[in-house]
Protein backbone atom coordinates (compact mmCIF):
# COMPACT_ATOMS: atom_id res chain seq x y z
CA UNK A 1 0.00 0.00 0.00
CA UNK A 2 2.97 2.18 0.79
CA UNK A 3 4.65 1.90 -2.33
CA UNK A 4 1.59 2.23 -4.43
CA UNK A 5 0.92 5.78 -2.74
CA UNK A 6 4.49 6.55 -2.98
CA UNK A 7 4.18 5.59 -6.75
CA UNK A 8 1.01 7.88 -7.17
CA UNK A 9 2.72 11.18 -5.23
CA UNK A 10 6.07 10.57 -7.30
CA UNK A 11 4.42 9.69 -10.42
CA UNK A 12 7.28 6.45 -10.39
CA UNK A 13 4.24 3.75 -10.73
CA UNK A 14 5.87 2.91 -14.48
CA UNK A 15 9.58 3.23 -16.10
CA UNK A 16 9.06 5.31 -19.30
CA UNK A 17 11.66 4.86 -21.59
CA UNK A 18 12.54 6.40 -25.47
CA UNK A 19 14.78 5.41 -28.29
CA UNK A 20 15.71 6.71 -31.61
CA UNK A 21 15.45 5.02 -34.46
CA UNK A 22 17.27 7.98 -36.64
CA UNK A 23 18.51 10.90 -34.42
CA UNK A 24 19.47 13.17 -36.65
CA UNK A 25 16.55 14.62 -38.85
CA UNK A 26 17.35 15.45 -42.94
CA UNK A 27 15.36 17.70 -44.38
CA UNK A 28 11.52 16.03 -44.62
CA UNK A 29 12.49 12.79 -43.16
CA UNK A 30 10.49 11.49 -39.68
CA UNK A 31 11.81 10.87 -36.62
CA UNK A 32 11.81 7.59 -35.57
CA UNK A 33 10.78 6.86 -31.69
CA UNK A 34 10.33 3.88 -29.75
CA UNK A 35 8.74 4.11 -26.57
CA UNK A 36 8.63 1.49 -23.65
CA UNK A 37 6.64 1.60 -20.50
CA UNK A 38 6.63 -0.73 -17.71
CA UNK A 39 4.96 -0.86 -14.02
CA UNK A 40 7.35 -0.97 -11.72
CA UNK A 41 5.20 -2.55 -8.38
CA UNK A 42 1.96 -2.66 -8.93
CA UNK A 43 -0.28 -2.84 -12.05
CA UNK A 44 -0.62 0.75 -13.56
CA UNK A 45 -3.68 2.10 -15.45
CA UNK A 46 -3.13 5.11 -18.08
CA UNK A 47 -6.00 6.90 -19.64
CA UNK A 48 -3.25 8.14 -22.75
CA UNK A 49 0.35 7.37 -23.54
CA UNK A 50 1.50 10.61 -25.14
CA UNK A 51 4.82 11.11 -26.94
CA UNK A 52 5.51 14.92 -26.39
CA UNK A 53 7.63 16.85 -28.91
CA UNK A 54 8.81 20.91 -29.09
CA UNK A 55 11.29 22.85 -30.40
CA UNK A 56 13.18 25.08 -27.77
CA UNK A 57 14.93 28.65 -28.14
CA UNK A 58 17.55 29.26 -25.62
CA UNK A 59 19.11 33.03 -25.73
CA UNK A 60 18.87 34.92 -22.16
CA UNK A 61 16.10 33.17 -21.58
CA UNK A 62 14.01 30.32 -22.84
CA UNK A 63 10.91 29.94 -25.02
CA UNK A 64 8.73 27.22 -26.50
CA UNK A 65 7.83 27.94 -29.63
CA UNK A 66 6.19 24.42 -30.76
CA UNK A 67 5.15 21.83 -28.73
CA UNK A 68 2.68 19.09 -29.65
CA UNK A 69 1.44 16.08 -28.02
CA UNK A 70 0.94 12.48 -29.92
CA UNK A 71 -1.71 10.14 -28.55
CA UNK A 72 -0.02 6.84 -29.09
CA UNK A 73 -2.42 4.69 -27.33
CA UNK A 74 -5.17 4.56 -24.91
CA UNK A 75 -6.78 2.97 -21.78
CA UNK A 76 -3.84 1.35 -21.46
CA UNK A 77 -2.84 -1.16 -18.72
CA UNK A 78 0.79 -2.19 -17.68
CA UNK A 79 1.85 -5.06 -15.41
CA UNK A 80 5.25 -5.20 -13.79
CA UNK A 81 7.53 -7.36 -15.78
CA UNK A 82 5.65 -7.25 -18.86
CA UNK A 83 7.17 -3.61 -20.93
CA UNK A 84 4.97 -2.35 -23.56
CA UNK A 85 6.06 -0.79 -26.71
CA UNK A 86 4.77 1.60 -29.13
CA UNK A 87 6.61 2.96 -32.13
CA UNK A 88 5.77 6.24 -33.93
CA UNK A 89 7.04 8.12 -36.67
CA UNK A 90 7.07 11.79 -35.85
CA UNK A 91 6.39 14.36 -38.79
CA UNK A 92 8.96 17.52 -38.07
CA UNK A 93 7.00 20.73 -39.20
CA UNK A 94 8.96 22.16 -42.01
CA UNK A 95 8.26 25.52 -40.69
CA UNK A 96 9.65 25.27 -37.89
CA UNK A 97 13.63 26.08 -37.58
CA UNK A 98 16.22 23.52 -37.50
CA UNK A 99 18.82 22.86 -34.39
CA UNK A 100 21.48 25.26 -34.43
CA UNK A 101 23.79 25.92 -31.71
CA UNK A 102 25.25 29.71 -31.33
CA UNK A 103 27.68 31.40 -29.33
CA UNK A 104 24.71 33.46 -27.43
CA UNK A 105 21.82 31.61 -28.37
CA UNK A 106 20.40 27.72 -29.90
CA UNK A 107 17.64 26.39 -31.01
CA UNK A 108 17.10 22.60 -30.32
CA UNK A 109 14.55 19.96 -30.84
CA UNK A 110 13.21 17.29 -28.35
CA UNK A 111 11.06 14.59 -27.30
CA UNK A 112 9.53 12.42 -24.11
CA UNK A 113 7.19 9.90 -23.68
CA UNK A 114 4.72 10.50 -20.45
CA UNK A 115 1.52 8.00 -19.31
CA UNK A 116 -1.35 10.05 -18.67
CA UNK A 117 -2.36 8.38 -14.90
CA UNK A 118 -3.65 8.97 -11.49
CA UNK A 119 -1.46 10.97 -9.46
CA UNK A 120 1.94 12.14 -11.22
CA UNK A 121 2.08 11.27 -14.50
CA UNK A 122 5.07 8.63 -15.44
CA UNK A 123 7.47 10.02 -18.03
CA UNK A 124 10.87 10.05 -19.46
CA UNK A 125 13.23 12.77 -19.66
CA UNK A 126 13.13 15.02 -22.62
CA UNK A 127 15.93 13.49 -24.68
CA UNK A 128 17.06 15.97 -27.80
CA UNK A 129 17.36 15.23 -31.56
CA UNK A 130 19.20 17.02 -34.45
CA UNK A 131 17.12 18.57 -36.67
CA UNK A 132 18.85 19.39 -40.24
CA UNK A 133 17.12 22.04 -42.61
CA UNK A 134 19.00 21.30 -46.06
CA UNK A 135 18.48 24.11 -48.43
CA UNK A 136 16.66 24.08 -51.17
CA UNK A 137 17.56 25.82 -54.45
CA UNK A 138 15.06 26.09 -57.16
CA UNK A 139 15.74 27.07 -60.78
């Protein structure tokens, strides 16, 4: 009972995890993502499992300026010992910037997985991707 409280208040009732298939974006390709989830005590219940991805601008301060939210499943249950896996390929807006890294300012991509649940919602860390704008010339 303990840990299942503890779980709820922490939002550690499941380990979120993310991989890339392709990290580094070329022009209109997709991003690749794998995303596992497993219950880590007890069974865990999810109403969504969302794959969360924005672009970030870092000068003097930060901004968010795209963020969007994938539904990748729902009503989901997970059981402890038993990961579950969804993959996704994520369109990258083409007007939206690509990652760039400055000597006063950047501008980077990234992505997590979270479980929409009771309590604290489960999720990974926000793990970054290269995003490469090739230029087009047209005659």
């Amino acid at each position: 009972m303990i840990n299942k409280l503890k779980n709820y208040v922490t939002g550690q009732g499941a380990r979120v995890e993310m991989a890339f298939g392709n990290p580094e974006i070329n022009g209109p390709e997709a991003l690749q993502v794998t995303l596992t989830a497993e219950a880590t005590d007890d069974v865990l219940y999810a109403e969504q499992v969302i794959l969360q991805l924005r672009a970030i601008e870092r000068s003097a301060s930060s901004h968010v300026l795209y963020s969007d939210d994938l539904v990748l499943d729902k009503q989901v249950q997970l059981s402890p010992g038993q990961p579950s896996k969804w993959e996704q390929s994520v369109a990258i807006p083409p007007h939206i910037a690509g990652t760039f890294v400055g000597k006063h300012s950047s501008f980077h991509w990234e992505v997590r997985g979270r479980l929409e649940a009771a309590g604290i919602d489960p999720k990974s860390e926000w793990q970054k991707f290269f995003v490469n704008r090739i230029p087009t010339t047209e005659h």
